[in-house]
N, C-alpha and C. Protein backbone atom coordinates (compact mmCIF):
# COMPACT_ATOMS: atom_id res chain seq x y z
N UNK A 1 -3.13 -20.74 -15.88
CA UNK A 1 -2.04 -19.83 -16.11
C UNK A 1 -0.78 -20.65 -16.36
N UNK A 2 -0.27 -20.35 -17.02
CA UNK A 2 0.99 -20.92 -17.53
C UNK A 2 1.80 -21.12 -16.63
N UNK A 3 2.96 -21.80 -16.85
CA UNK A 3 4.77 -21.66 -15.88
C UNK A 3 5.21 -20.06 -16.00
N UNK A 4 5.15 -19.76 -17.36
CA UNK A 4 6.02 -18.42 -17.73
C UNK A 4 5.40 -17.26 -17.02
N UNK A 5 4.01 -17.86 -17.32
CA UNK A 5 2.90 -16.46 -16.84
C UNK A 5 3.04 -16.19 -15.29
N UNK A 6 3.50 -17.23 -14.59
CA UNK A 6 2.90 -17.48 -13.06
C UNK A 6 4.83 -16.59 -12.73
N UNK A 7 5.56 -17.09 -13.36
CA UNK A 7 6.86 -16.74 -12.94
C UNK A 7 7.09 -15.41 -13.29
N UNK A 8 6.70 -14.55 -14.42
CA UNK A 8 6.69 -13.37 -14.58
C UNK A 8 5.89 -12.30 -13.92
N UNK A 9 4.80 -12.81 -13.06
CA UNK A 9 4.00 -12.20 -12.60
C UNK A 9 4.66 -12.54 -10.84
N UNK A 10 5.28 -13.09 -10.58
CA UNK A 10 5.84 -13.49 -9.59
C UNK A 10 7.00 -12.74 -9.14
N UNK A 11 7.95 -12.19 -10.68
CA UNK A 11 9.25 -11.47 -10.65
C UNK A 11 8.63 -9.94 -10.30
N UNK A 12 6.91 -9.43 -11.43
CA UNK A 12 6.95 -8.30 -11.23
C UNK A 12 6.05 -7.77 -9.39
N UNK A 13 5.81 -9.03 -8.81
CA UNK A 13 4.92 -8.50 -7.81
C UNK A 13 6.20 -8.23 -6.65
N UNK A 14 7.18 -9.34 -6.87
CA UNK A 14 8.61 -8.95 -6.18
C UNK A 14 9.30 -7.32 -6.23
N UNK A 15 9.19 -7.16 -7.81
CA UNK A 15 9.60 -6.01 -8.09
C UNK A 15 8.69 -4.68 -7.03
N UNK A 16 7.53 -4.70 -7.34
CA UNK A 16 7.04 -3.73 -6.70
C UNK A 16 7.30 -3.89 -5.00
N UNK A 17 7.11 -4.90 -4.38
CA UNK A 17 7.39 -5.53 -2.82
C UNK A 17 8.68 -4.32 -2.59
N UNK A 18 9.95 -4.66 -3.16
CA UNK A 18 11.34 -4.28 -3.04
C UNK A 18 10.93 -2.75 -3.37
N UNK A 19 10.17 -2.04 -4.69
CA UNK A 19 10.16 -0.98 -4.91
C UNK A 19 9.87 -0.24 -2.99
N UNK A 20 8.33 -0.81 -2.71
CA UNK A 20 7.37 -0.72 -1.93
C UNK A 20 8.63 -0.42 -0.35
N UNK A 21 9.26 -0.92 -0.49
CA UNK A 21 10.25 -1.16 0.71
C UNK A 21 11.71 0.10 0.71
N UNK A 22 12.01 -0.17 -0.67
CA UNK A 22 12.92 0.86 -0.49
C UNK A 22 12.55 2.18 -0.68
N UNK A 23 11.14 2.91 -1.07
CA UNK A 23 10.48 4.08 -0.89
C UNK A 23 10.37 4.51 0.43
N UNK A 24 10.29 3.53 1.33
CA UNK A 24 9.75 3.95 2.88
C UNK A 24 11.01 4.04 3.10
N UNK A 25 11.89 3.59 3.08
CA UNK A 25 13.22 3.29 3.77
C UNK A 25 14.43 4.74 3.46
N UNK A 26 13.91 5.12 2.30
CA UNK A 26 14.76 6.42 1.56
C UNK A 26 15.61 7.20 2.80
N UNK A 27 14.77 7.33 3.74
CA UNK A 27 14.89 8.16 5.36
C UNK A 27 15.18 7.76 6.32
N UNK A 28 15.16 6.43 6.22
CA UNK A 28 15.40 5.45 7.16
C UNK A 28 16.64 5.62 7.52
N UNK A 29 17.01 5.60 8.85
CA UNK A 29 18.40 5.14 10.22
C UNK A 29 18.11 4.11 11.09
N UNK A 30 19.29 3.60 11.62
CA UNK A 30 19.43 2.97 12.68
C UNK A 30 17.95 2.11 12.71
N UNK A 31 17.28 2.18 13.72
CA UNK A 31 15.87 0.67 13.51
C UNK A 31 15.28 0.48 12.87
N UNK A 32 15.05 1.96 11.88
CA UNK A 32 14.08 2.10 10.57
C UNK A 32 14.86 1.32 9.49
N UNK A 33 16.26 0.93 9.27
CA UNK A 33 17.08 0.27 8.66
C UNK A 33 16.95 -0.88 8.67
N UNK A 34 16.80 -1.11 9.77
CA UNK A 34 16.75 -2.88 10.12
C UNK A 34 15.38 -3.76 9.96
N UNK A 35 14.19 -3.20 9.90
CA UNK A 35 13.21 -2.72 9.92
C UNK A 35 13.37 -3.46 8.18
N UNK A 36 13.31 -2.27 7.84
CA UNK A 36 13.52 -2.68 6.47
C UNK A 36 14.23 -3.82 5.48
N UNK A 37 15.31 -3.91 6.30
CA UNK A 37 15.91 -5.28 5.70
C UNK A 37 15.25 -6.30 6.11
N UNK A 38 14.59 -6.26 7.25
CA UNK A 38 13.69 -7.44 7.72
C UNK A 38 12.10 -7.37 6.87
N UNK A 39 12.01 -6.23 6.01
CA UNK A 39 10.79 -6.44 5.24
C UNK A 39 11.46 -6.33 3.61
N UNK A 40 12.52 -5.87 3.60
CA UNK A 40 12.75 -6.79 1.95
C UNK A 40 13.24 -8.38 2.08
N UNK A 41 13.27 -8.86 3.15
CA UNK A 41 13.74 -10.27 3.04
C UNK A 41 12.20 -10.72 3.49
N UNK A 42 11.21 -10.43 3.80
CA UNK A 42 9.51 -11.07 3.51
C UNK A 42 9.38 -10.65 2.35
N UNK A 43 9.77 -9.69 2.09
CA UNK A 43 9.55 -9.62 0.31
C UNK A 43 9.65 -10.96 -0.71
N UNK A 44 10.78 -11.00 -0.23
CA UNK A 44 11.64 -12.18 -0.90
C UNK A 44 10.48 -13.46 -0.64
N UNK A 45 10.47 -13.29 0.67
CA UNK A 45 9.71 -14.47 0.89
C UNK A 45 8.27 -15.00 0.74
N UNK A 46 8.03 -13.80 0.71
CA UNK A 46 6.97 -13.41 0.04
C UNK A 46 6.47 -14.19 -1.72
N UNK A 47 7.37 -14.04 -2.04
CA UNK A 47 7.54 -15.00 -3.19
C UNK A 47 7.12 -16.72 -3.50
N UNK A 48 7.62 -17.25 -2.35
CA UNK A 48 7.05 -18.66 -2.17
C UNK A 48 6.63 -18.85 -0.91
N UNK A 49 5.83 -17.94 0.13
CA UNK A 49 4.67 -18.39 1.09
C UNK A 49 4.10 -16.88 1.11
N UNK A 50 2.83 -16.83 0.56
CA UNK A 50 1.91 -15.65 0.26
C UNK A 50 2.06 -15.25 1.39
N UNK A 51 1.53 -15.42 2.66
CA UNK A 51 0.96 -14.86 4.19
C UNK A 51 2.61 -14.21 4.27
N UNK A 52 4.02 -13.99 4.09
CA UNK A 52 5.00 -13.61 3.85
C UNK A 52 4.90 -11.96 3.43
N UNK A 53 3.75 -12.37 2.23
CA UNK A 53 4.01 -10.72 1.76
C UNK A 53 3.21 -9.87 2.53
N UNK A 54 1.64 -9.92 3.27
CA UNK A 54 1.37 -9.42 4.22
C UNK A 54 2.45 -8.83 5.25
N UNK A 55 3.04 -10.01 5.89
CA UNK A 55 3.92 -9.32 6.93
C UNK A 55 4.83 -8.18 6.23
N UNK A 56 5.07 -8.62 4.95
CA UNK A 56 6.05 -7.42 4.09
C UNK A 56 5.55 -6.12 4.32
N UNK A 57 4.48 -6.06 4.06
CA UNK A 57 3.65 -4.82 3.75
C UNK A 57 3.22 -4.23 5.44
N UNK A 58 3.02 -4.84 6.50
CA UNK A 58 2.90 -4.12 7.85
C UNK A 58 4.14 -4.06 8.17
N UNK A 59 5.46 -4.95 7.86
CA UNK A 59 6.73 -4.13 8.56
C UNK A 59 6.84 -2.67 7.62
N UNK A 60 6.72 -2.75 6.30
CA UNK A 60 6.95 -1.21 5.94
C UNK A 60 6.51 -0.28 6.30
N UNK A 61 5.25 -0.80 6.77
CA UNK A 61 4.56 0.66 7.66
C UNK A 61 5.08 0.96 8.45
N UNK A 62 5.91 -0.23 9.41
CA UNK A 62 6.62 -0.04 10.49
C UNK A 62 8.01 1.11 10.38
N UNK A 63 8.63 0.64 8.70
CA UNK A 63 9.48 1.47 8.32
C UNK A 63 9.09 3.41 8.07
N UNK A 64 7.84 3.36 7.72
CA UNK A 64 7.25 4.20 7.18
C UNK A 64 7.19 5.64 8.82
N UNK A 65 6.70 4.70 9.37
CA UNK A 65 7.01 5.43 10.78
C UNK A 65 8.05 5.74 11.40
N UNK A 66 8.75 4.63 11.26
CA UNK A 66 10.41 4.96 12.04
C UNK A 66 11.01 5.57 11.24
N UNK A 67 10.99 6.07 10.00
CA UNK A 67 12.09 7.21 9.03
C UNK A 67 10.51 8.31 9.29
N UNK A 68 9.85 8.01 9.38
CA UNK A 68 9.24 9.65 9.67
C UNK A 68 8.89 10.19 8.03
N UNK A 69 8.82 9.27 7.22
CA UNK A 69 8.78 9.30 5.83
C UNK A 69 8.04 10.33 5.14
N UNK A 70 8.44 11.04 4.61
CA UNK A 70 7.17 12.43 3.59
C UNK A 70 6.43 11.86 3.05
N UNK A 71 5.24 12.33 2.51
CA UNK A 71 4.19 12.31 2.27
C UNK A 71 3.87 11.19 0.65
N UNK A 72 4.92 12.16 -0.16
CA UNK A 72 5.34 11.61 -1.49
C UNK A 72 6.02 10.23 -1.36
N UNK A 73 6.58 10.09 -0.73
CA UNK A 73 7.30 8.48 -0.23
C UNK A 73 6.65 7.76 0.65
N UNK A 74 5.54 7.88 1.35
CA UNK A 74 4.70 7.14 1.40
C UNK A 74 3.40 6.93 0.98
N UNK A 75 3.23 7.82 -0.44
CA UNK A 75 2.04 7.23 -1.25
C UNK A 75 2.49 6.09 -2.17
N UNK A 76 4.08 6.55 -2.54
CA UNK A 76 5.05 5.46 -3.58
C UNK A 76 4.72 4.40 -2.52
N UNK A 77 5.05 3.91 -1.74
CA UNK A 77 5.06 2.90 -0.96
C UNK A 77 3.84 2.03 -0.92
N UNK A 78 2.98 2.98 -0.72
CA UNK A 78 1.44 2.28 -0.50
C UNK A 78 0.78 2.06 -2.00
N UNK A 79 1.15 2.94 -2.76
CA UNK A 79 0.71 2.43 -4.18
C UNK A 79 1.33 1.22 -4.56
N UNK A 80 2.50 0.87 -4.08
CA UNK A 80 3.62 -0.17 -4.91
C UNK A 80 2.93 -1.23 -3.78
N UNK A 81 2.70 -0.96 -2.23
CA UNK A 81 1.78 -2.43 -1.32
C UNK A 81 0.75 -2.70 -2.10
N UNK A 82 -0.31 -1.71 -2.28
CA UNK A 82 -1.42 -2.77 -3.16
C UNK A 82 -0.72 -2.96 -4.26
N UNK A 83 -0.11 -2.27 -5.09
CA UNK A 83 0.39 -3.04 -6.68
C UNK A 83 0.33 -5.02 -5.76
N UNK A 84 1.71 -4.84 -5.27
CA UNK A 84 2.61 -6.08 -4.31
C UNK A 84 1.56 -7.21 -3.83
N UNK A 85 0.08 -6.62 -2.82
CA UNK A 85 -0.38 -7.70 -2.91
C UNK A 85 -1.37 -7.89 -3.67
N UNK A 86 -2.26 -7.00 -4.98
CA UNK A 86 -2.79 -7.44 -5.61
C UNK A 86 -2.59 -8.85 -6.53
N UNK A 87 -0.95 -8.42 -7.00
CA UNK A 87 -0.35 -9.35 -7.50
C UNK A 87 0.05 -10.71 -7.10
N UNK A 88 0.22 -10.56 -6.04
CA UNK A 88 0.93 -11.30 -5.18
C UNK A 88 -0.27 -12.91 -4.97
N UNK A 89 -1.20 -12.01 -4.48
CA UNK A 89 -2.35 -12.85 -3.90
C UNK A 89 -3.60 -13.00 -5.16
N UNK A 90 -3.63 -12.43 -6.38
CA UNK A 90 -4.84 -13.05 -7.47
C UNK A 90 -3.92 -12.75 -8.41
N UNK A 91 -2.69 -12.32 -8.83
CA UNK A 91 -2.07 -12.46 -10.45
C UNK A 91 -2.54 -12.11 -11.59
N UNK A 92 -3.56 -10.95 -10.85
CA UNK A 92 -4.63 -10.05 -12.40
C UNK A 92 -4.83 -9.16 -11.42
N UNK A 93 -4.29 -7.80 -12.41
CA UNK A 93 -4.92 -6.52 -12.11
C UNK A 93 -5.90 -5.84 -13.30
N UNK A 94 -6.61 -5.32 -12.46
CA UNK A 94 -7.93 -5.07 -13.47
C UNK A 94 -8.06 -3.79 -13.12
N UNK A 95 -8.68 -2.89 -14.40
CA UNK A 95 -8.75 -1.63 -14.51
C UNK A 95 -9.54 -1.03 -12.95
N UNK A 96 -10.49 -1.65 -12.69
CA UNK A 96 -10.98 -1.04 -11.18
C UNK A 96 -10.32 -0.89 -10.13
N UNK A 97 -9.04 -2.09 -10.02
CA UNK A 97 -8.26 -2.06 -8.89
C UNK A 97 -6.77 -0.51 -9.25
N UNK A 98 -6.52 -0.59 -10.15
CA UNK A 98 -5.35 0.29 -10.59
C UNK A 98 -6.28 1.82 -10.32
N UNK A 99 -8.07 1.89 -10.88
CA UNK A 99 -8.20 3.30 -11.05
C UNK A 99 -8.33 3.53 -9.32
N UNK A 100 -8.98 2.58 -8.37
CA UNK A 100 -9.03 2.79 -6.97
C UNK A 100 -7.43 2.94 -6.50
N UNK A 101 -6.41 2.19 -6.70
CA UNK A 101 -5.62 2.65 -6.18
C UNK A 101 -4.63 3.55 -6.57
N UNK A 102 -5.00 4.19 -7.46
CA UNK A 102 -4.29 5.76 -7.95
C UNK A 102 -5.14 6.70 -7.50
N UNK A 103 -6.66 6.21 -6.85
CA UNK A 103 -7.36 7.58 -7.02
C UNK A 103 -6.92 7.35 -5.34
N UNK A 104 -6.89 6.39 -4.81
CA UNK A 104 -7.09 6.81 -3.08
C UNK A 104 -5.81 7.19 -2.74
N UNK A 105 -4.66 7.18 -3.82
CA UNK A 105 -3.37 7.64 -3.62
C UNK A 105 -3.33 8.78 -3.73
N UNK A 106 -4.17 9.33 -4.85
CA UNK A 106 -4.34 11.16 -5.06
C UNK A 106 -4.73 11.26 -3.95
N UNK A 107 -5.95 10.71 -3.49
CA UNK A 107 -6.98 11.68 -2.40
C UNK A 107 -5.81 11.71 -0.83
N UNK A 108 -5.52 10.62 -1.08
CA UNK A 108 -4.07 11.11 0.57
C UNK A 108 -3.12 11.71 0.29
N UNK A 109 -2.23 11.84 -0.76
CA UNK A 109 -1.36 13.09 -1.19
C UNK A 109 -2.48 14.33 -1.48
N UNK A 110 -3.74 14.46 -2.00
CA UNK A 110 -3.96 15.75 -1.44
C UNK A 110 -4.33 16.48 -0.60
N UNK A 111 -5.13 15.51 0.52
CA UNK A 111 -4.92 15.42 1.86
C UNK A 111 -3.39 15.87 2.60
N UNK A 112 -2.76 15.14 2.45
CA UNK A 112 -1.56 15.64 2.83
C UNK A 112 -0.68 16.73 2.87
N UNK A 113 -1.18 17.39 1.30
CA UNK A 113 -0.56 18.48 0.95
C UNK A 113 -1.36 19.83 1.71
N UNK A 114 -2.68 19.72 2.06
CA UNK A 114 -3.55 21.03 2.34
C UNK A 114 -2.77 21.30 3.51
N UNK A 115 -2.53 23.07 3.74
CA UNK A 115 -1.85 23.02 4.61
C UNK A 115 -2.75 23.42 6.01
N UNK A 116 -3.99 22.94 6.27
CA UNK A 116 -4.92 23.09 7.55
C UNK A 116 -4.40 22.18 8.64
N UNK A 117 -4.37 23.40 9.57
CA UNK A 117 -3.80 22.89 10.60
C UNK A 117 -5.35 22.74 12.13
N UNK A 118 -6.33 21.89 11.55
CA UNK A 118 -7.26 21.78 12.55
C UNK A 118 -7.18 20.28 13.40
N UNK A 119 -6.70 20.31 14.21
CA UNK A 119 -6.49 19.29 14.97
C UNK A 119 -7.97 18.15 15.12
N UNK A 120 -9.14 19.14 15.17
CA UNK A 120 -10.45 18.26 15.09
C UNK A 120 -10.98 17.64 13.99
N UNK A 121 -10.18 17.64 12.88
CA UNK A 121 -10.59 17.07 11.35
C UNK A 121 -10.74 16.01 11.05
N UNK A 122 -9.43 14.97 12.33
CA UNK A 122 -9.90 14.21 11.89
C UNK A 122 -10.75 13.22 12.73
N UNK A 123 -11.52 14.02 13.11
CA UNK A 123 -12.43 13.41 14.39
C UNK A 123 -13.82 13.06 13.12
N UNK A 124 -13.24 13.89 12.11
CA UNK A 124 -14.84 13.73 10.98
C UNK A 124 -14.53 12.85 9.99
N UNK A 125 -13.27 11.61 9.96
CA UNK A 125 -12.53 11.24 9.06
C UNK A 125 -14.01 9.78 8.87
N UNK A 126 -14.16 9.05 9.89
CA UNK A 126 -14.81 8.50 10.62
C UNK A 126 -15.88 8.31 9.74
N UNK A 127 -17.12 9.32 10.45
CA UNK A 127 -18.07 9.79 9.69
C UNK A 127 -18.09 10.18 8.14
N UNK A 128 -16.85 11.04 7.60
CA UNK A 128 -17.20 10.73 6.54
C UNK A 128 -17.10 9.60 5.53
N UNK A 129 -16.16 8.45 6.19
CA UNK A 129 -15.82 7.38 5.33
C UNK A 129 -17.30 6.46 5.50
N UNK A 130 -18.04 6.46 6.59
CA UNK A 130 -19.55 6.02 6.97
C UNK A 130 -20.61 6.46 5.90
N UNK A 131 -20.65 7.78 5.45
CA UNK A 131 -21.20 8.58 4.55
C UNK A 131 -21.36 8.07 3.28
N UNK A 132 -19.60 8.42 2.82
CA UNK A 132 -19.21 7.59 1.48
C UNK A 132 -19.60 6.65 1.37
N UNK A 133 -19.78 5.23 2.40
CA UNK A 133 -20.07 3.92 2.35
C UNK A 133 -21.51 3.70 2.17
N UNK A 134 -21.92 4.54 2.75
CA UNK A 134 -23.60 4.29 2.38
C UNK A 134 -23.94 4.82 1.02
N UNK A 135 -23.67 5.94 0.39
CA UNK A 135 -23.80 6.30 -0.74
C UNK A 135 -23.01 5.54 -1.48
N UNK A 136 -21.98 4.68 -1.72
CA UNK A 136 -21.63 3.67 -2.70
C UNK A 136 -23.07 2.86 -2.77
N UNK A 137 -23.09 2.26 -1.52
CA UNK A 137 -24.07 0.72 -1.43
C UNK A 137 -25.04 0.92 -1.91
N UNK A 138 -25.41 2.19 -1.51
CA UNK A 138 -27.12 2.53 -1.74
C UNK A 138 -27.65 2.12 -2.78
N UNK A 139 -27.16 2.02 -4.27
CA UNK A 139 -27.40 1.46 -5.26
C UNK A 139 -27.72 -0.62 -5.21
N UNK A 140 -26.86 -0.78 -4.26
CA UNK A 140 -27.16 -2.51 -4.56
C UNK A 140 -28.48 -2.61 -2.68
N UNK A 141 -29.00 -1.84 -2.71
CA UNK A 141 -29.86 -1.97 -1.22
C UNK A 141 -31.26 -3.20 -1.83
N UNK A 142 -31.82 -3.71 -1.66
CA UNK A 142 -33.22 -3.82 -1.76
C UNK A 142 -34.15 -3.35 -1.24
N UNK A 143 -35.13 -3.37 -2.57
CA UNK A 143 -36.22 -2.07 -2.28
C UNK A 143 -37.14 -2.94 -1.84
């Protein structure tokens, strides 16, 4: 990969980091603030020591909790973390990674949006992600 290539792909994984940060933060007060400035400056840093942008991406959650963030502002967030460390950490996004992370972004905004109020639902969250997992694999099993 080139100088230009490595530096442009460097500016846009920043870009999303900062996007990723100030989506959670929209709601943010007082610790959820600080919070945040302490994860756009791993952002930053993020830039020249990779293990940087990790911590970026668990303080926003941290932010994500302390503003109490809606639903819509924290799928922006989590779509723009994987954008942040796809980029960040291999510098190629490939059509499988973009269609998984738009589709698992739909499936929790529409999750989010149903308005069922069963407290035991997600006792089946569990099991069904166990389910799903076996029916992916099942295809690469040996017979």
């Amino acid at each position: 990969m080139s100088t230009a290539a490595r530096l442009a792909t460097r500016a846009v994984s920043t870009a999303f980091g900062l996007v990723m940060v100030a989506s959670a933060a929209v709601q943010a007060d007082g610790p959820g603030l600080i919070v945040a400035v302490v994860a756009a400056a791993a952002v930053l840093a993020g830039s020249v020591f990779r293990p940087a942008a990790t911590i970026a991406v668990l303080l926003t959650v941290a932010v994500t909790v302390l503003a109490d963030a809606p639903p819509v502002l924290t799928a922006t967030s989590g779509l723009c973390a994987a954008a942040y460390l796809v980029l960040r950490h291999t510098a190629a996004v490939t059509s499988p990674t973009v269609v998984g992370a738009v589709g698992f972004t739909a499936a929790g905004l529409a999750a989010a949006s149903l308005p069922i109020q069963l407290p035991w639902v997600s006792l089946l969250a569990p099991l069904a992600v166990l389910v799903l997992y076996v029916l992916v694999t099942r295809p690469f099993w040996a017979t």
